[in-house]
Protein backbone atom coordinates (compact mmCIF):
# COMPACT_ATOMS: atom_id res chain seq x y z
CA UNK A 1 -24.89 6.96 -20.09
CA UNK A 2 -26.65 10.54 -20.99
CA UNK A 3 -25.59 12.81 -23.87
CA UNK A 4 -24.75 15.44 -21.49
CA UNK A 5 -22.14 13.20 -20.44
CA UNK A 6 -20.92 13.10 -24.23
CA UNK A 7 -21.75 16.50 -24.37
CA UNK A 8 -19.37 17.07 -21.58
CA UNK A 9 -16.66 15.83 -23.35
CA UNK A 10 -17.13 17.00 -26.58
CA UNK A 11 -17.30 20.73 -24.96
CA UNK A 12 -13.59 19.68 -23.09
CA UNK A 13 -12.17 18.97 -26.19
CA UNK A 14 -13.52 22.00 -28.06
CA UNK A 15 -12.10 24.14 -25.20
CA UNK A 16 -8.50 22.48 -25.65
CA UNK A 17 -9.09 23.51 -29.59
CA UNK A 18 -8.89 19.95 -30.87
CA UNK A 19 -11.19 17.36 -31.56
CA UNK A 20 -8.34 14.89 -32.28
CA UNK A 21 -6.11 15.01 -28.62
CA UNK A 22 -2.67 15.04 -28.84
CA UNK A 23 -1.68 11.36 -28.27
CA UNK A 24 1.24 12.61 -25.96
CA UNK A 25 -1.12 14.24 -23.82
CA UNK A 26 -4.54 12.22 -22.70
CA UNK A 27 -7.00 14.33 -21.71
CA UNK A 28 -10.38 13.20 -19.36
CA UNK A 29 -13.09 13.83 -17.07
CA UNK A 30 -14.49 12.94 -14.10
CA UNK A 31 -18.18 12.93 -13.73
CA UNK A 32 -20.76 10.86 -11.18
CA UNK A 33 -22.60 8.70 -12.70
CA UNK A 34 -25.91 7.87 -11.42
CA UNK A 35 -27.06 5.05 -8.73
CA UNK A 36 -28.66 3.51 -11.46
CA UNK A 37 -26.04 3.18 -14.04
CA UNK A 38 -23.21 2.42 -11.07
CA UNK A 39 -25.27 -0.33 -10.10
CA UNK A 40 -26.66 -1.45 -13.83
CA UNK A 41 -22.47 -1.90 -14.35
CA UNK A 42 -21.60 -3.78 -11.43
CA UNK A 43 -24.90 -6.03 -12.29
CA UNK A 44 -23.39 -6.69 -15.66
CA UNK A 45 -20.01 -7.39 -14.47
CA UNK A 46 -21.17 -9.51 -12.16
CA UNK A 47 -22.91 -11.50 -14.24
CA UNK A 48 -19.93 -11.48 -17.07
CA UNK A 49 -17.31 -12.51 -14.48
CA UNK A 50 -19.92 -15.69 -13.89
CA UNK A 51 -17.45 -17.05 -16.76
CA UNK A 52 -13.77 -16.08 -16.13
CA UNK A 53 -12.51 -15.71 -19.79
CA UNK A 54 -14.62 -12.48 -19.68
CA UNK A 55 -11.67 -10.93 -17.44
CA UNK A 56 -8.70 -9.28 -18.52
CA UNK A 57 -6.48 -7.49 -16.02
CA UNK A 58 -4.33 -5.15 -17.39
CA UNK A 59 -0.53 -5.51 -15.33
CA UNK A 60 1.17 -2.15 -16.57
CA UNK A 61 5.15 -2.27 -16.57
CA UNK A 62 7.16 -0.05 -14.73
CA UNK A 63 8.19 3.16 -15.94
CA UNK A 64 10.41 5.91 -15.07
CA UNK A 65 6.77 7.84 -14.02
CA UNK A 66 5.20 5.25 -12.08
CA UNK A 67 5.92 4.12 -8.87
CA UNK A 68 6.25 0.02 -8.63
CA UNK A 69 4.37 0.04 -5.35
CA UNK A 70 0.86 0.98 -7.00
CA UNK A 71 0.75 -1.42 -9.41
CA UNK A 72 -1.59 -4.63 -9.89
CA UNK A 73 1.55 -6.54 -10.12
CA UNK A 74 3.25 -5.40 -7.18
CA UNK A 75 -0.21 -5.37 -5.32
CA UNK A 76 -0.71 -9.05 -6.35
CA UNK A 77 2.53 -9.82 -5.62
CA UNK A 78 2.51 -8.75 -1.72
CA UNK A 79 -1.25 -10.22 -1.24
CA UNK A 80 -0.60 -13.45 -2.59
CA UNK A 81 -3.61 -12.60 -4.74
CA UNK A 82 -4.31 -14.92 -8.46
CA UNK A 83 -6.90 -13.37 -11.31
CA UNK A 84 -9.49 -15.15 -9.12
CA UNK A 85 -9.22 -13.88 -6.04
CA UNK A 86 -9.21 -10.17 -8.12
CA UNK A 87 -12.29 -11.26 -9.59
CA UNK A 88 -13.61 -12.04 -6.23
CA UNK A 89 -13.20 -8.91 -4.79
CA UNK A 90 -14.13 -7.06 -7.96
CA UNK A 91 -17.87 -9.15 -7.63
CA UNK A 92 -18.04 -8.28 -3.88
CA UNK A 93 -17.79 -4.60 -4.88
CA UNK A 94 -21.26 -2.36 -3.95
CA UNK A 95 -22.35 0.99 -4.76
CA UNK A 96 -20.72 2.15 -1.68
CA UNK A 97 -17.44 1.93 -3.02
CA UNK A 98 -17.90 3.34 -6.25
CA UNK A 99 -15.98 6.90 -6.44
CA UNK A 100 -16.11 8.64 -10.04
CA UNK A 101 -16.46 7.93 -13.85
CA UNK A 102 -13.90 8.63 -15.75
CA UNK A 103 -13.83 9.78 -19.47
CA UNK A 104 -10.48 9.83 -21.21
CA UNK A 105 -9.28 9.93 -25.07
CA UNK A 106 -6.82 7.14 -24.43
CA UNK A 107 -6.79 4.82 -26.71
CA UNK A 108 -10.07 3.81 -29.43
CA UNK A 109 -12.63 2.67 -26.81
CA UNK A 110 -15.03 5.40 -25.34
CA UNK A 111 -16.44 3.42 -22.52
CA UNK A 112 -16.68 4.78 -19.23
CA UNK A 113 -13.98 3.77 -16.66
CA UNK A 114 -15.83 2.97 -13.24
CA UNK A 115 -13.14 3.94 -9.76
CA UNK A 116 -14.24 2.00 -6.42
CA UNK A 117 -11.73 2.18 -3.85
CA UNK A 118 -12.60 -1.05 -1.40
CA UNK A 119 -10.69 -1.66 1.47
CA UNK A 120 -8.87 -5.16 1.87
CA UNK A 121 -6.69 -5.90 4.61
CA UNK A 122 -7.02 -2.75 6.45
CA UNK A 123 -5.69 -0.83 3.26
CA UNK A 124 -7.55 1.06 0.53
CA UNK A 125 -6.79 -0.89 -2.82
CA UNK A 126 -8.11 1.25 -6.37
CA UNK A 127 -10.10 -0.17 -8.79
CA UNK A 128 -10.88 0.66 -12.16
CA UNK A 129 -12.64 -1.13 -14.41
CA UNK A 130 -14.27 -0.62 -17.97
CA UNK A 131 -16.46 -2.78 -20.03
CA UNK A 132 -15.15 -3.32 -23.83
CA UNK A 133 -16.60 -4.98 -26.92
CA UNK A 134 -14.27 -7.16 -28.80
CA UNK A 135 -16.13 -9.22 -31.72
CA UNK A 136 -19.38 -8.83 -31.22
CA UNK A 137 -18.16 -9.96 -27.20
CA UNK A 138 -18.23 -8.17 -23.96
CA UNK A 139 -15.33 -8.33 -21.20
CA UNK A 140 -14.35 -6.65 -18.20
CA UNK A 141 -11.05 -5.29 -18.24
CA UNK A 142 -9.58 -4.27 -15.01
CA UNK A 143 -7.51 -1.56 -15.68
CA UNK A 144 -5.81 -0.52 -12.04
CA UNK A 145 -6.33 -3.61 -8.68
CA UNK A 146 -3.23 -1.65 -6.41
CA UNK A 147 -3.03 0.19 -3.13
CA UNK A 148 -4.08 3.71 -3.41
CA UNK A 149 -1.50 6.42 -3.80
CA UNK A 150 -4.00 8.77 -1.47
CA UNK A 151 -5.94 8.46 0.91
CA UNK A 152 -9.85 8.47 -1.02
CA UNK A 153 -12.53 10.02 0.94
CA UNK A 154 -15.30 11.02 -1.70
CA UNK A 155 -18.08 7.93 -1.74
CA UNK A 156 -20.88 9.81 -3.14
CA UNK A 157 -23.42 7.01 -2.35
CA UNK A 158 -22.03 6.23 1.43
């Protein structure tokens, strides 16, 4: 990751006058990363899913703003997919299906969040995934494994 990059976001913040967001409203941005650093992450989550306690899939619960039909649970649910078979799709994933970077002030951790849209069973499914330190160890946390809302056609490296 470059300082511009934290730069970026440091100038976004300034521009909303606060350095410390308003927790009721989370604030990001969307930047490409390089081919180097997309592939450098999906190298090192490769390699990290090689032992499956390194996973954590986040299943969000419904709320009044969400809709239950893109969510990893529902998404699961309808595939007849387990954590494996989520971690085997998230090793096949290549450069081609990376999208965008995403920066947000949710929550402590200021790892990037890495979108790939991949299509499975004739659908597009999102991904999102982020790499986070807990105790001196690294995990992969999948943050979003549902059906797209949209139709994604922006694959910078296709």
């Amino acid at each position: 990751i470059n300082l511009l990059t934290f730069y970026q976001l440091i100038v976004y913040n300034i521009e909303k006058k606060t350095l410390i967001p308003n927790r009721n409203e989370v604030s990001y941005i969307d930047i490409r990363s390089s081919r180097a650093d997309v592939e450098n992450f999906l190298s090192k989550v490769r390699f990290l899913l090689q032992n499956t306690s390194k996973f954590i899939l986040i299943k969000k619960r419904f709320t009044e703003k969400s809709n239950p039909k893109y969510t990893t649970e529902t998404y699961m649910l309808e595939l007849e997919y387990d954590n494996q078979d989520v971690i085997n799709e998230i090793c096949s994933l290549s450069l081609l299906h990376y999208t965008t970077t995403i920066f947000d002030d949710k929550g402590r951790d200021t790892k990037p969040l890495f979108v790939f849209i991949k299509e499975i069973q004739k659908r597009q499914v999102y991904i999102k995934l982020r790499l986070k330190e807990t105790n001196n160890d690294e995990n992969v946390v999948c943050i979003s494994f549902h059906f797209a809302e949209h139709e994604i056609n922006t694959f910078p490296y296709t």
